[in-house]
C-alpha atoms as a PDB file:
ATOM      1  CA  UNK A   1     -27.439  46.984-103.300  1.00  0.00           C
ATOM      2  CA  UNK A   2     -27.585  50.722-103.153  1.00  0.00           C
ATOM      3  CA  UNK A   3     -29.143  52.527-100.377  1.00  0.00           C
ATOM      4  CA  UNK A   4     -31.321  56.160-101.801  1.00  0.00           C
ATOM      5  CA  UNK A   5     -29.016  59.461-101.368  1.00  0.00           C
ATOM      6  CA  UNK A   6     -30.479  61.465 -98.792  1.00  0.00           C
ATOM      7  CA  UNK A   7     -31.712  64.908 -99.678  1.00  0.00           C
ATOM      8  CA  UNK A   8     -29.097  67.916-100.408  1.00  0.00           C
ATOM      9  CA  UNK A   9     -25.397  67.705-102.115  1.00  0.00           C
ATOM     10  CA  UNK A  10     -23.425  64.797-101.685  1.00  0.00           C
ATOM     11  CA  UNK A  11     -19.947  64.765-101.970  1.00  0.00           C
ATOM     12  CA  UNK A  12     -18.799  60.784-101.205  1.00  0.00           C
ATOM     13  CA  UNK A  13     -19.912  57.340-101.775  1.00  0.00           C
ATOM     14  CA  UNK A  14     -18.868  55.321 -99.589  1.00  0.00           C
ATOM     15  CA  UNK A  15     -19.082  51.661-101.302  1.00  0.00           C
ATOM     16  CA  UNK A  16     -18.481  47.968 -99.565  1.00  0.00           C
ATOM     17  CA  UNK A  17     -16.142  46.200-102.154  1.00  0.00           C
ATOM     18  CA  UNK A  18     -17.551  43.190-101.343  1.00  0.00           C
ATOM     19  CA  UNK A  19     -21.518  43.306-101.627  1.00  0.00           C
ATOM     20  CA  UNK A  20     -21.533  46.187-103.700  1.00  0.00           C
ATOM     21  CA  UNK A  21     -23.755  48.323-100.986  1.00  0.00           C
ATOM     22  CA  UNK A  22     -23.142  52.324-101.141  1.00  0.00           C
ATOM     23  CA  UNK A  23     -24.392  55.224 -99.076  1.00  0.00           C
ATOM     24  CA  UNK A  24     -24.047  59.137 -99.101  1.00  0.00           C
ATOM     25  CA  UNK A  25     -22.306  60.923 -97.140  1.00  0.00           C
ATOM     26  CA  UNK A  26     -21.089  65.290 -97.228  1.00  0.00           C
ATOM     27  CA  UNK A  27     -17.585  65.975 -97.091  1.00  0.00           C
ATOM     28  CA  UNK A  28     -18.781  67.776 -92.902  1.00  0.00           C
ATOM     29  CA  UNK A  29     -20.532  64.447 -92.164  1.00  0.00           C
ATOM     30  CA  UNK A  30     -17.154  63.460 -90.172  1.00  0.00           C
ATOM     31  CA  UNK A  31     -19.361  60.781 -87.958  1.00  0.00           C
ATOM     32  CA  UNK A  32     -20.745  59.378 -91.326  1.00  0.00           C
ATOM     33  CA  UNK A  33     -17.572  58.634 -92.939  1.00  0.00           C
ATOM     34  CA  UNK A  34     -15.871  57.604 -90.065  1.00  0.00           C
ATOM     35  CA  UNK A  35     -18.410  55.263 -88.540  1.00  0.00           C
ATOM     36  CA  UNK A  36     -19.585  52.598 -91.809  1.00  0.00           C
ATOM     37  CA  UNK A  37     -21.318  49.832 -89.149  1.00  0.00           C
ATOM     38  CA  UNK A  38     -23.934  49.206 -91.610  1.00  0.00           C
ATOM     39  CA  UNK A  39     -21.621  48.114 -94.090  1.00  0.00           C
ATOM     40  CA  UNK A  40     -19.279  45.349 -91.461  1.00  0.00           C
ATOM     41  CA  UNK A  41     -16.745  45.251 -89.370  1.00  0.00           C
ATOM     42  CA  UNK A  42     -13.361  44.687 -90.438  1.00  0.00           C
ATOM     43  CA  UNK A  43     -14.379  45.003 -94.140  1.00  0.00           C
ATOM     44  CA  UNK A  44     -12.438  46.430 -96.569  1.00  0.00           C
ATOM     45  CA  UNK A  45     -14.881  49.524 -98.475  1.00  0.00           C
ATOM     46  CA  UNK A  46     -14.153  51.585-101.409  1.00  0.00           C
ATOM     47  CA  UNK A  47     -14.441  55.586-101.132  1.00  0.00           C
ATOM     48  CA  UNK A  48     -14.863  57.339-104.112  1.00  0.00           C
ATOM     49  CA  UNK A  49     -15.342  61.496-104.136  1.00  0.00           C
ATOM     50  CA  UNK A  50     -17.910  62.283-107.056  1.00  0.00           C
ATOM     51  CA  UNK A  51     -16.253  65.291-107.523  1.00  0.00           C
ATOM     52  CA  UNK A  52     -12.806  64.799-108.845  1.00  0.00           C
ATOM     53  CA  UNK A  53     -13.813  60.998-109.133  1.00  0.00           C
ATOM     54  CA  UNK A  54     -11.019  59.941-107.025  1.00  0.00           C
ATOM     55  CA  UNK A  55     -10.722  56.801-106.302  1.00  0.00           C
ATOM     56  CA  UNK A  56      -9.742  55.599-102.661  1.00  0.00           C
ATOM     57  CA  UNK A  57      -9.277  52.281-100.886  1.00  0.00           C
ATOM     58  CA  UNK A  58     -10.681  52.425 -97.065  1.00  0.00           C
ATOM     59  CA  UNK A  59      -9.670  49.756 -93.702  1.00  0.00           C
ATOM     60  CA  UNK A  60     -13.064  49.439 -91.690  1.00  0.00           C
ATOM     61  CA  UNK A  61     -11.947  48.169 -88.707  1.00  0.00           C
ATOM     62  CA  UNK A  62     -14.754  47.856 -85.111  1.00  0.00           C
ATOM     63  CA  UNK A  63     -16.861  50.003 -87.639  1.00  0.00           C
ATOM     64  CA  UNK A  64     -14.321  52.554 -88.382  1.00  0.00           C
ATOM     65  CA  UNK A  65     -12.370  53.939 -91.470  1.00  0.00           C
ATOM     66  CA  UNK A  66      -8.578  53.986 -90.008  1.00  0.00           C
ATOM     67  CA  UNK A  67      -7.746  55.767 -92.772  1.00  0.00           C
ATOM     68  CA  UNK A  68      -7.479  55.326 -96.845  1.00  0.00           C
ATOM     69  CA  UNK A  69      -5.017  55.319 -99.583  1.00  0.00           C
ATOM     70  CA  UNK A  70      -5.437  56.492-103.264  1.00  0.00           C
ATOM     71  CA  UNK A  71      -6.761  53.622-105.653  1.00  0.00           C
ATOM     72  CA  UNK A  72      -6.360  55.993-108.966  1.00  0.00           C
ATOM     73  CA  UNK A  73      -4.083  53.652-111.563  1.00  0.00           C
ATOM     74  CA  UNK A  74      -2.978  57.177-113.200  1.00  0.00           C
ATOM     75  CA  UNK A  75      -0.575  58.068-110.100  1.00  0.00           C
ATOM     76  CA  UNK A  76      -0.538  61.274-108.495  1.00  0.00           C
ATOM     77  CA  UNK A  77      -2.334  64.222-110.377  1.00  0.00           C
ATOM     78  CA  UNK A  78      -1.299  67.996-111.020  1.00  0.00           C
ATOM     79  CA  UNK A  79      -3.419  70.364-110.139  1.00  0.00           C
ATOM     80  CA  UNK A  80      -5.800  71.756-112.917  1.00  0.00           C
ATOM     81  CA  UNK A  81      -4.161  74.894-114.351  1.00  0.00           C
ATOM     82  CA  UNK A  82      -7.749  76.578-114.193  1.00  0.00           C
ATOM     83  CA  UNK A  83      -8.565  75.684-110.706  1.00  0.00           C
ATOM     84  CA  UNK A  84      -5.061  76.981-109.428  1.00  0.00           C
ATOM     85  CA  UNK A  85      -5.490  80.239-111.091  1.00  0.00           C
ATOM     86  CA  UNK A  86      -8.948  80.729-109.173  1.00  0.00           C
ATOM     87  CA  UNK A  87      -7.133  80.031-105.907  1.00  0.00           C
ATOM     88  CA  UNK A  88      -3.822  81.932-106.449  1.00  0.00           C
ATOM     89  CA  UNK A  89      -6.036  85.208-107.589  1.00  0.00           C
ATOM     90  CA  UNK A  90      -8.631  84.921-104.952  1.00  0.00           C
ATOM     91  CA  UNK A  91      -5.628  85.652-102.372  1.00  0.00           C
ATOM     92  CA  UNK A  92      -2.668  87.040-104.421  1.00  0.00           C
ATOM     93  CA  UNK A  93      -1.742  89.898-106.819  1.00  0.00           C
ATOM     94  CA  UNK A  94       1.495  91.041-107.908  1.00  0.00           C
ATOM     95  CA  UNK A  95       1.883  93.664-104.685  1.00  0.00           C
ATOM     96  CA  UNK A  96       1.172  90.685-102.087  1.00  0.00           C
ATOM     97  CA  UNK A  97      -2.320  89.740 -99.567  1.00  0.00           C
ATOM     98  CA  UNK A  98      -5.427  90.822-101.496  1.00  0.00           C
ATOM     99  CA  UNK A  99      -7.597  92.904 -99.511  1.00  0.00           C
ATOM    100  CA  UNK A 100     -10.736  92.018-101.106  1.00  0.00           C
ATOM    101  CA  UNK A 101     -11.172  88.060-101.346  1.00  0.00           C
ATOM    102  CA  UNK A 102     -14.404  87.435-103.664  1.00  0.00           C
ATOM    103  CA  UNK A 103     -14.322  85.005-106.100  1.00  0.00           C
ATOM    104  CA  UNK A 104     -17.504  83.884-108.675  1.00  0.00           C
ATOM    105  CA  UNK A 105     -19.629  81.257-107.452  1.00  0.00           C
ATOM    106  CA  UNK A 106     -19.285  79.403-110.753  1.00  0.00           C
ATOM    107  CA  UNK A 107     -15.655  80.093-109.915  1.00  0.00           C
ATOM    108  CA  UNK A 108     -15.277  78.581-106.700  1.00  0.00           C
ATOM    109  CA  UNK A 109     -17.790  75.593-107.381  1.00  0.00           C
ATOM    110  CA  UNK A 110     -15.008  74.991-110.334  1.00  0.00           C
ATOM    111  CA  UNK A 111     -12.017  74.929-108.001  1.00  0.00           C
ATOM    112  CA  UNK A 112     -14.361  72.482-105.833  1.00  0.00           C
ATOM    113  CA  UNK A 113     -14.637  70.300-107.952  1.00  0.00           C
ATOM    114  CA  UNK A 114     -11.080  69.890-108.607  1.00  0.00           C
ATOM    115  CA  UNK A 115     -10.366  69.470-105.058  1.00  0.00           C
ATOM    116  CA  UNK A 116      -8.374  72.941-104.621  1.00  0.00           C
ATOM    117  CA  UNK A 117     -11.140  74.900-103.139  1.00  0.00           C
ATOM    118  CA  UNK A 118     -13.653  73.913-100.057  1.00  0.00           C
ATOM    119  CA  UNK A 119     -16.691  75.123 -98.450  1.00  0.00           C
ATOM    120  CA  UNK A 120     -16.300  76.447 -94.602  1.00  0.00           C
ATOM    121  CA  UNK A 121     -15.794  73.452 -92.195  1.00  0.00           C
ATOM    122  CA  UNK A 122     -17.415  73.342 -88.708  1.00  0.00           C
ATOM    123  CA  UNK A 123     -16.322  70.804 -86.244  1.00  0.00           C
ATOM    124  CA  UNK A 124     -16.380  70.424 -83.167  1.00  0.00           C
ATOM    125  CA  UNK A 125     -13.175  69.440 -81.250  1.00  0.00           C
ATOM    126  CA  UNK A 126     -13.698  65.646 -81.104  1.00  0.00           C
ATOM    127  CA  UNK A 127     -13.994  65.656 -84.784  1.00  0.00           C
ATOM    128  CA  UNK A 128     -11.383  67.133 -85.499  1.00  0.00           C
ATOM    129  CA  UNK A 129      -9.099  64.981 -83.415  1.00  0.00           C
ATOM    130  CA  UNK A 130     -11.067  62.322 -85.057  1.00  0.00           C
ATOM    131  CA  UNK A 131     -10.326  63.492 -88.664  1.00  0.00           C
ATOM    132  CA  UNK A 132      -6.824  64.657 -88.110  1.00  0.00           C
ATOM    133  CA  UNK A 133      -5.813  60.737 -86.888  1.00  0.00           C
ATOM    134  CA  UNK A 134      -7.455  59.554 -89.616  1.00  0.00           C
ATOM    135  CA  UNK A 135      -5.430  61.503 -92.119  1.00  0.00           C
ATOM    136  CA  UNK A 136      -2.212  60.875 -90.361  1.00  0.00           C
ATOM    137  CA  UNK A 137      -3.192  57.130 -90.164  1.00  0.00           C
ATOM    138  CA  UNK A 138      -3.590  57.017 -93.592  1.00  0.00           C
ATOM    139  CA  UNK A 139       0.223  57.523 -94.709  1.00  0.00           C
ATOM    140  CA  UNK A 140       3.351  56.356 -93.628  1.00  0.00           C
ATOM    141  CA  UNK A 141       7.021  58.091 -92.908  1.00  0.00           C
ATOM    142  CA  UNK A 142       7.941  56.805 -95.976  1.00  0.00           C
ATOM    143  CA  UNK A 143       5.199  58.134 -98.277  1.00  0.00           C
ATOM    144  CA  UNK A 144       5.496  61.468 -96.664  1.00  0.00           C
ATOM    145  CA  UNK A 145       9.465  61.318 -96.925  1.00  0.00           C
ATOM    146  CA  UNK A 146       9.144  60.598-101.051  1.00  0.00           C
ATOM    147  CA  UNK A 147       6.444  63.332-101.378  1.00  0.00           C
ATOM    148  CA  UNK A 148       9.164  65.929 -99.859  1.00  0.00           C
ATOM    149  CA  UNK A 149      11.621  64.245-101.909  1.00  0.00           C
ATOM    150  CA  UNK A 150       9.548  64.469-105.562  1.00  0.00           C
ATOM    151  CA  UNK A 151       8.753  68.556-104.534  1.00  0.00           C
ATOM    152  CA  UNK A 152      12.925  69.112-104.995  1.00  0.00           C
ATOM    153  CA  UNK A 153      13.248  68.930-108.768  1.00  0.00           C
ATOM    154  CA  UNK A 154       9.569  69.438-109.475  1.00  0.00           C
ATOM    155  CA  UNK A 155       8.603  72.677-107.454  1.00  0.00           C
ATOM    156  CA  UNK A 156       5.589  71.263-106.103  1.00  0.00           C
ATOM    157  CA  UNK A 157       6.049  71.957-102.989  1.00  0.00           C
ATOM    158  CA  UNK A 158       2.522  71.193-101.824  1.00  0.00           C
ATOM    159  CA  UNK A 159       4.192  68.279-101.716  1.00  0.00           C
ATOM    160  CA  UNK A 160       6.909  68.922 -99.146  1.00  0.00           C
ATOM    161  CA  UNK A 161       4.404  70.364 -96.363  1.00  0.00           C
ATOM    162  CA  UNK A 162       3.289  66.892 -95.327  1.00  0.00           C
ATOM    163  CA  UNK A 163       6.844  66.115 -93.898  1.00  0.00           C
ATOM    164  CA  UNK A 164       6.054  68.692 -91.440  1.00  0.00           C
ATOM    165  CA  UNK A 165       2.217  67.994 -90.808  1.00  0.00           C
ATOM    166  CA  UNK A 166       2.600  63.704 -90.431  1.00  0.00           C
ATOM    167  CA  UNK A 167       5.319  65.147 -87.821  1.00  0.00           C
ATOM    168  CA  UNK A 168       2.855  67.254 -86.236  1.00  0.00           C
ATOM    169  CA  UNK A 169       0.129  64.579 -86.406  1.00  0.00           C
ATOM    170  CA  UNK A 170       1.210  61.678 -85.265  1.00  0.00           C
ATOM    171  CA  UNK A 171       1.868  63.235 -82.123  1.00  0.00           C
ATOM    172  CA  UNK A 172      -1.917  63.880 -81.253  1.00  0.00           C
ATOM    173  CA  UNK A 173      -3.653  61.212 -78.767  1.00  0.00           C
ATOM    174  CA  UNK A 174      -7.357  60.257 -79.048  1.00  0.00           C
ATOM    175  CA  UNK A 175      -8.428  62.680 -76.375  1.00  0.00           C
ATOM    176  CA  UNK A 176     -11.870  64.887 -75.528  1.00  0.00           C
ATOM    177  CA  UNK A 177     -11.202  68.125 -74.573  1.00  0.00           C
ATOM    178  CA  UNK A 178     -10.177  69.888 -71.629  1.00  0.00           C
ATOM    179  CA  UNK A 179     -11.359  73.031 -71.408  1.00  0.00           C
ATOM    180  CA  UNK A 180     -12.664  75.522 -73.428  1.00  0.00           C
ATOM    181  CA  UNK A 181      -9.021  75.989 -74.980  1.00  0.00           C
ATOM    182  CA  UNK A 182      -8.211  72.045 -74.819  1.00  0.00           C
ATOM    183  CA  UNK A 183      -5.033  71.616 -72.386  1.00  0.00           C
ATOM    184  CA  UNK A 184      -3.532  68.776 -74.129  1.00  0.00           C
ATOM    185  CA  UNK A 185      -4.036  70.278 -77.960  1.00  0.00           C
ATOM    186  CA  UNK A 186      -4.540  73.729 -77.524  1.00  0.00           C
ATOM    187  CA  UNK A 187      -7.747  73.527 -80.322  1.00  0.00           C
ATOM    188  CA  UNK A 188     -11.344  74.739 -79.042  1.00  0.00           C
ATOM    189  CA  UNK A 189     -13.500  72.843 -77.067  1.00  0.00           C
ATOM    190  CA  UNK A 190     -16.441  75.150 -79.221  1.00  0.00           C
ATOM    191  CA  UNK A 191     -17.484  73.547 -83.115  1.00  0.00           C
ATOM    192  CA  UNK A 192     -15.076  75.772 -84.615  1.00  0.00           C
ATOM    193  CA  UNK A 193     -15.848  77.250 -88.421  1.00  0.00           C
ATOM    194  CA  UNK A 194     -12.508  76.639 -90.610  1.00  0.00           C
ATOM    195  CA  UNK A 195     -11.957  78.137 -93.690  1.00  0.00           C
ATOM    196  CA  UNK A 196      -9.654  75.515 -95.656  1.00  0.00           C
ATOM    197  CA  UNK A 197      -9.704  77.827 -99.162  1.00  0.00           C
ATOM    198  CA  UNK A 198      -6.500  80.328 -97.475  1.00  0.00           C
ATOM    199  CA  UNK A 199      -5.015  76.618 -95.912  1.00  0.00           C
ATOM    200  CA  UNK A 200      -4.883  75.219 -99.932  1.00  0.00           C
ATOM    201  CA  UNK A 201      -4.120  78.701-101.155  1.00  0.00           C
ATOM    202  CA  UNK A 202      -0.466  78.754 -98.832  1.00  0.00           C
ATOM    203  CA  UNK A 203       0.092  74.814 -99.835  1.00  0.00           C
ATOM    204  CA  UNK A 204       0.142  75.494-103.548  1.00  0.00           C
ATOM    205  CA  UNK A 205       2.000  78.933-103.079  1.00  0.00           C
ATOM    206  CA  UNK A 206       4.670  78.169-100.418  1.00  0.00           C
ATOM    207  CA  UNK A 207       4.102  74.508 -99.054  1.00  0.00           C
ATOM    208  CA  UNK A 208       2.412  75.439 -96.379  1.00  0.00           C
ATOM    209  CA  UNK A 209       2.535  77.872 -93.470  1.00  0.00           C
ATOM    210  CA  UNK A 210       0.934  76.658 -90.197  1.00  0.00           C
ATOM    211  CA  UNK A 211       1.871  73.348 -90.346  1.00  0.00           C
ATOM    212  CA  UNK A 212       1.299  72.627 -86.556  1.00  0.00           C
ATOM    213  CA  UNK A 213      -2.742  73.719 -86.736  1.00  0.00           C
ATOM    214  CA  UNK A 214      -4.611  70.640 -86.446  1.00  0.00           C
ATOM    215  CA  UNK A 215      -7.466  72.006 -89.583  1.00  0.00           C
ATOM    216  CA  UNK A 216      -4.045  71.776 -91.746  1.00  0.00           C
ATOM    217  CA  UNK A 217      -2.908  68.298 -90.085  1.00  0.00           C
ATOM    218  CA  UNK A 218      -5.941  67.248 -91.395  1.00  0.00           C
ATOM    219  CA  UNK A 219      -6.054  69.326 -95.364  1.00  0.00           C
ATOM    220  CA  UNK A 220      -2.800  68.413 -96.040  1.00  0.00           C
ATOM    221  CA  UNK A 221      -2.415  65.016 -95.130  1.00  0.00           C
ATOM    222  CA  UNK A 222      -5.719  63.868 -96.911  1.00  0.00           C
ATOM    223  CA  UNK A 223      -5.052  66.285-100.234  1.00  0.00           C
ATOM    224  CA  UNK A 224      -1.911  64.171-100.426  1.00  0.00           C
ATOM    225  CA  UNK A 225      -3.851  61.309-100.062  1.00  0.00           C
ATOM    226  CA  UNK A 226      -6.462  62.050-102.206  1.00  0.00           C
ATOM    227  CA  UNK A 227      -4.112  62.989-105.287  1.00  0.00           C
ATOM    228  CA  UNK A 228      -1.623  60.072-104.873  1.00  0.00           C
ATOM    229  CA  UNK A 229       2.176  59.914-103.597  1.00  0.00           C
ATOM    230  CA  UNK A 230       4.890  60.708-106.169  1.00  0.00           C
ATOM    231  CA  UNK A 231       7.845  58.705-106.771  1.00  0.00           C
ATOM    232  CA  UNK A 232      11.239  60.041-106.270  1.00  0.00           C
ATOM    233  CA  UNK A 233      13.659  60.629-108.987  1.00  0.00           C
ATOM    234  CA  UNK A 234      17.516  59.758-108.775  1.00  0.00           C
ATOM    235  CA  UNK A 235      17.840  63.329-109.124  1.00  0.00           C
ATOM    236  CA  UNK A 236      15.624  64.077-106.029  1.00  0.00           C
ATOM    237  CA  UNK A 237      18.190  62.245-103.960  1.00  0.00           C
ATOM    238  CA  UNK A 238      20.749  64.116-104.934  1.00  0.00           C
ATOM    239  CA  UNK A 239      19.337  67.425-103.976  1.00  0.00           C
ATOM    240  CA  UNK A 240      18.253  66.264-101.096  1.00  0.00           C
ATOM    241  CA  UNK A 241      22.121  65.552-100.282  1.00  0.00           C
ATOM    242  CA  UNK A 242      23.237  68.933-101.534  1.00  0.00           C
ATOM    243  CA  UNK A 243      20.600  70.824-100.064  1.00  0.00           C
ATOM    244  CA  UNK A 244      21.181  69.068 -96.192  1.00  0.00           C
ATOM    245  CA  UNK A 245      25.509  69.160 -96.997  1.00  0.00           C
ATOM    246  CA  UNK A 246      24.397  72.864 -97.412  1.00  0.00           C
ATOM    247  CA  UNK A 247      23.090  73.316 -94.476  1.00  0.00           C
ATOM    248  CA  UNK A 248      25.368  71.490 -92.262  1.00  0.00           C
ATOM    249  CA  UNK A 249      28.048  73.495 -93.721  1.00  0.00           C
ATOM    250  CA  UNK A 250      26.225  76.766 -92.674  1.00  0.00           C
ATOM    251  CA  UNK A 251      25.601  75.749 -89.112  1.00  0.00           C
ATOM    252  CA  UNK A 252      25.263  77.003 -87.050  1.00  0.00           C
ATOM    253  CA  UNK A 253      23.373  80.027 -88.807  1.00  0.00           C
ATOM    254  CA  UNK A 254      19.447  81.612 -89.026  1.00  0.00           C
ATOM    255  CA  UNK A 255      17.090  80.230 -90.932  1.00  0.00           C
ATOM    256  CA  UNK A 256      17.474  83.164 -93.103  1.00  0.00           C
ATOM    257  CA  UNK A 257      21.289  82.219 -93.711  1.00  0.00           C
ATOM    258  CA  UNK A 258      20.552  78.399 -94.280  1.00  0.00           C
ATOM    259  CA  UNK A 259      18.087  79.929 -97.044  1.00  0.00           C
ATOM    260  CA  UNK A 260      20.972  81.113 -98.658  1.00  0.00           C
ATOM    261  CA  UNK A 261      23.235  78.223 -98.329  1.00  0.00           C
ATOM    262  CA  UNK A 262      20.552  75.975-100.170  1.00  0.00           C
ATOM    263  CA  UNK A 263      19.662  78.420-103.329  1.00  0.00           C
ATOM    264  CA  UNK A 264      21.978  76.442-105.424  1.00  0.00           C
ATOM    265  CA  UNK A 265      20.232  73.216-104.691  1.00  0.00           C
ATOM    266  CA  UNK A 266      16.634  74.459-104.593  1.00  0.00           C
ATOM    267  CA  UNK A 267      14.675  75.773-107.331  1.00  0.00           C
ATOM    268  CA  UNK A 268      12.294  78.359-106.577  1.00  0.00           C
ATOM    269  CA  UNK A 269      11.200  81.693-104.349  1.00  0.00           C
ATOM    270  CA  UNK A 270      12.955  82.578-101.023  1.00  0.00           C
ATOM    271  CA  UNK A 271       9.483  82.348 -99.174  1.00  0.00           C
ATOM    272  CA  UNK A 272       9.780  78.726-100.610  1.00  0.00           C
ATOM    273  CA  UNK A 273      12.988  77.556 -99.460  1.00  0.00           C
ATOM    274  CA  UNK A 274      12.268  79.563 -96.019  1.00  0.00           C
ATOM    275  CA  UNK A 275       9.194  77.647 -95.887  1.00  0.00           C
ATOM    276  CA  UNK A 276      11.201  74.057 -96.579  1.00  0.00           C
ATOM    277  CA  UNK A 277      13.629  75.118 -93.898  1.00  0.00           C
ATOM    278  CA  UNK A 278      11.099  75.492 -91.725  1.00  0.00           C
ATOM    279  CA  UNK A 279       9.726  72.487 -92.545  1.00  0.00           C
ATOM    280  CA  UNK A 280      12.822  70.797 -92.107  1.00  0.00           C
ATOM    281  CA  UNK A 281      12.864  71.651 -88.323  1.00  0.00           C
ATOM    282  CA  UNK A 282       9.438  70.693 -87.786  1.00  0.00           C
ATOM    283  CA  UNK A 283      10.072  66.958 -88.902  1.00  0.00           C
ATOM    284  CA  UNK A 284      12.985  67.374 -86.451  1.00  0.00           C
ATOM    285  CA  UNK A 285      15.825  66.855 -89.217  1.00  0.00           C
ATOM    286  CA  UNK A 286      17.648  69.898 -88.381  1.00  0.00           C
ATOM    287  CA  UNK A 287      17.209  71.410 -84.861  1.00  0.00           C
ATOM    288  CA  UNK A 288      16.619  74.563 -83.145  1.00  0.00           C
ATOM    289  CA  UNK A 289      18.024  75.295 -79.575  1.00  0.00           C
ATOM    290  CA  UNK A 290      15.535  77.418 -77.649  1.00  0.00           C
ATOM    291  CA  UNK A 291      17.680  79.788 -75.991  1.00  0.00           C
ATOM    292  CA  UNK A 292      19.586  81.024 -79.302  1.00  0.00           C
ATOM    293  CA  UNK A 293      16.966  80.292 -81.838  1.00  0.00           C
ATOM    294  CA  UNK A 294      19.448  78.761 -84.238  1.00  0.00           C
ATOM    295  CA  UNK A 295      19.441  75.322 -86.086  1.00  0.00           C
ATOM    296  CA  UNK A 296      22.165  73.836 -84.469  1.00  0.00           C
ATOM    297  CA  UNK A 297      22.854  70.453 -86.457  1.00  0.00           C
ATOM    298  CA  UNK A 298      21.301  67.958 -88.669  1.00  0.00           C
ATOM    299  CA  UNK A 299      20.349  64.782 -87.040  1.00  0.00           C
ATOM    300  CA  UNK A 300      21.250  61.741 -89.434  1.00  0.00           C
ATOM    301  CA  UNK A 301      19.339  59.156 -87.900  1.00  0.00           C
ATOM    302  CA  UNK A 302      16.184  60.851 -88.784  1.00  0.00           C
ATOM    303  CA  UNK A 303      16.848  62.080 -92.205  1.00  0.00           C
ATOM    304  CA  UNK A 304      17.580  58.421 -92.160  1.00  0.00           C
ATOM    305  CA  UNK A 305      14.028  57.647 -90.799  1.00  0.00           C
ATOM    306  CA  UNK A 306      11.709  59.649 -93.266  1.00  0.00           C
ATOM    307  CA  UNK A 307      14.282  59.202 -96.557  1.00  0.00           C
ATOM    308  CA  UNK A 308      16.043  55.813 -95.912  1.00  0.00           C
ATOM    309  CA  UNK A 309      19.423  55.278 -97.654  1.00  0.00           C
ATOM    310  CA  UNK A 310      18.809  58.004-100.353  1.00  0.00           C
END
């Protein structure tokens, strides 16, 4: 059975694997696709964006999604070499920041489609908190730990930002807010308008850059999601040795001199491996005492925890 697509652009379908029923919902309508009671309770439901045609798996649980996994047989997808060109020039020219950030409609509706570009976002607090868990309930330590793993010998370090966001988002509670600046998150009580297009832009480019903002919780974790979790090579492992003996050799030191103790074992810019440094310290592998503002050590038991015996 398939219920009639309301009026206006659709960007899910939200289909119940078992009796084949399917409704439309936008990629804004947070309450639709989080609350599927027509469909069950406790059902498992198939998500599929039209755009992209990714295919994801959904938990309905009490008549919400607790989050989804990629169903795509293919494995995790780069991102289309026309669609990352859009974003990159949108923001970026040789001399840094663009000033001017137009892009072409047909332009941006491309880079939509490939799930690298977004239209503005307006939520409200509630639903954000609401999304955010979602996304974070959607992955485990482990899938984040081999994403950051796979971005070491590939460069994609889009991949390594969601070590530092699932560490970020797993500490938010189900909460209303407090205030108009919330007291227990900090976000706005206000429906707040996000624009995700500069959020993707610093993924691709550096990995990320404010990993702790709850819009970016959310982006990240279900981009990663959305385009599958890599699998780690041998080779990632060993970086990921080098790259942490590196560091625990330079400590204690800056970030700025740990980037330099880890340019042998990590390909790319400076802004990149600054960026994974930082990302390191966010997932609480290597820590920062607050009154010098150095990383002070690595702590083994949680590289352990995101990487395992790697």
């Amino acid at each position: 059975m398939k219920t009639r697509s309301p009026s206006g652009p659709k960007d899910y379908s939200v289909v119940d694997a078992r009796t084949g029923a399917e409704l439309y919902v936008t990629s804004t309508e947070a309450e639709a696709i989080l609350s599927v009671r027509r469909l069950g309770k406790k059902r498992e439901v198939k998500l599929l964006r039209l755009a992209g045609a990714t295919l994801m798996r959904a938990v309905v649980e009490d008549g919400v999604v607790r989050g989804w996994v990629n169903d795509d047989p293919s494995g995790p997808r780069a991102p289309d070499p026309r669609a990352l060109k859009i974003l990159h020039e949108t923001f970026w020219t040789t001399r840094g920041w663009k000033d001017e950030r137009d892009v072409a409609p047909e332009d941006h509706a491309y880079a939509k489609s490939m799930g690298l570009m977004f239209d503005p976002l307006t939520l409200t607090h509630d639903e954000l908190i609401r999304r955010a868990r979602a996304a974070v309930a959607a992955v485990t330590p482990a899938d984040v730990g081999k994403a950051f793993l796979a971005s070491l010998s590939t460069r994609r370090v889009e991949w390594r930002s969601a070590l530092a966001t699932y560490a970020r988002g797993r500490a938010i509670e189900e909460h209303t807010a407090v205030g108009e600046v919330c007291q227990v998150c900090g976000g706005a009580a206000r429906p707040t308008k996000h624009e995700l297009d500069v959020l993707s832009f610093e993924r691709y480019k550096w990995g990320g850059v404010r990993h702790t903002q709850l819009v970016y919780v959310m982006l990240d974790l279900e981009c990663l999601v959305a385009n599958g979790i890599p699998e780690p090579t041998p080779d990632d492992s060993r970086r990921l040795r080098a790259l942490l003996d590196g560091i625990r050799k330079a400590l204690p030191a800056t970030e700025a001199h740990l980037e330099k103790a880890i340019v042998a074992h990590v390909d790319g810019s400076k802004s990149e491996r600054m960026t994974l440094i930082d990302i390191l310290i966010h997932a609480g592998v290597v820590a920062r005492p607050e009154k010098r503002g150095r990383p002070a050590r690595v702590f083994d038991d949680v590289v352990w925890s995101w990487f395992g015996d790697r």
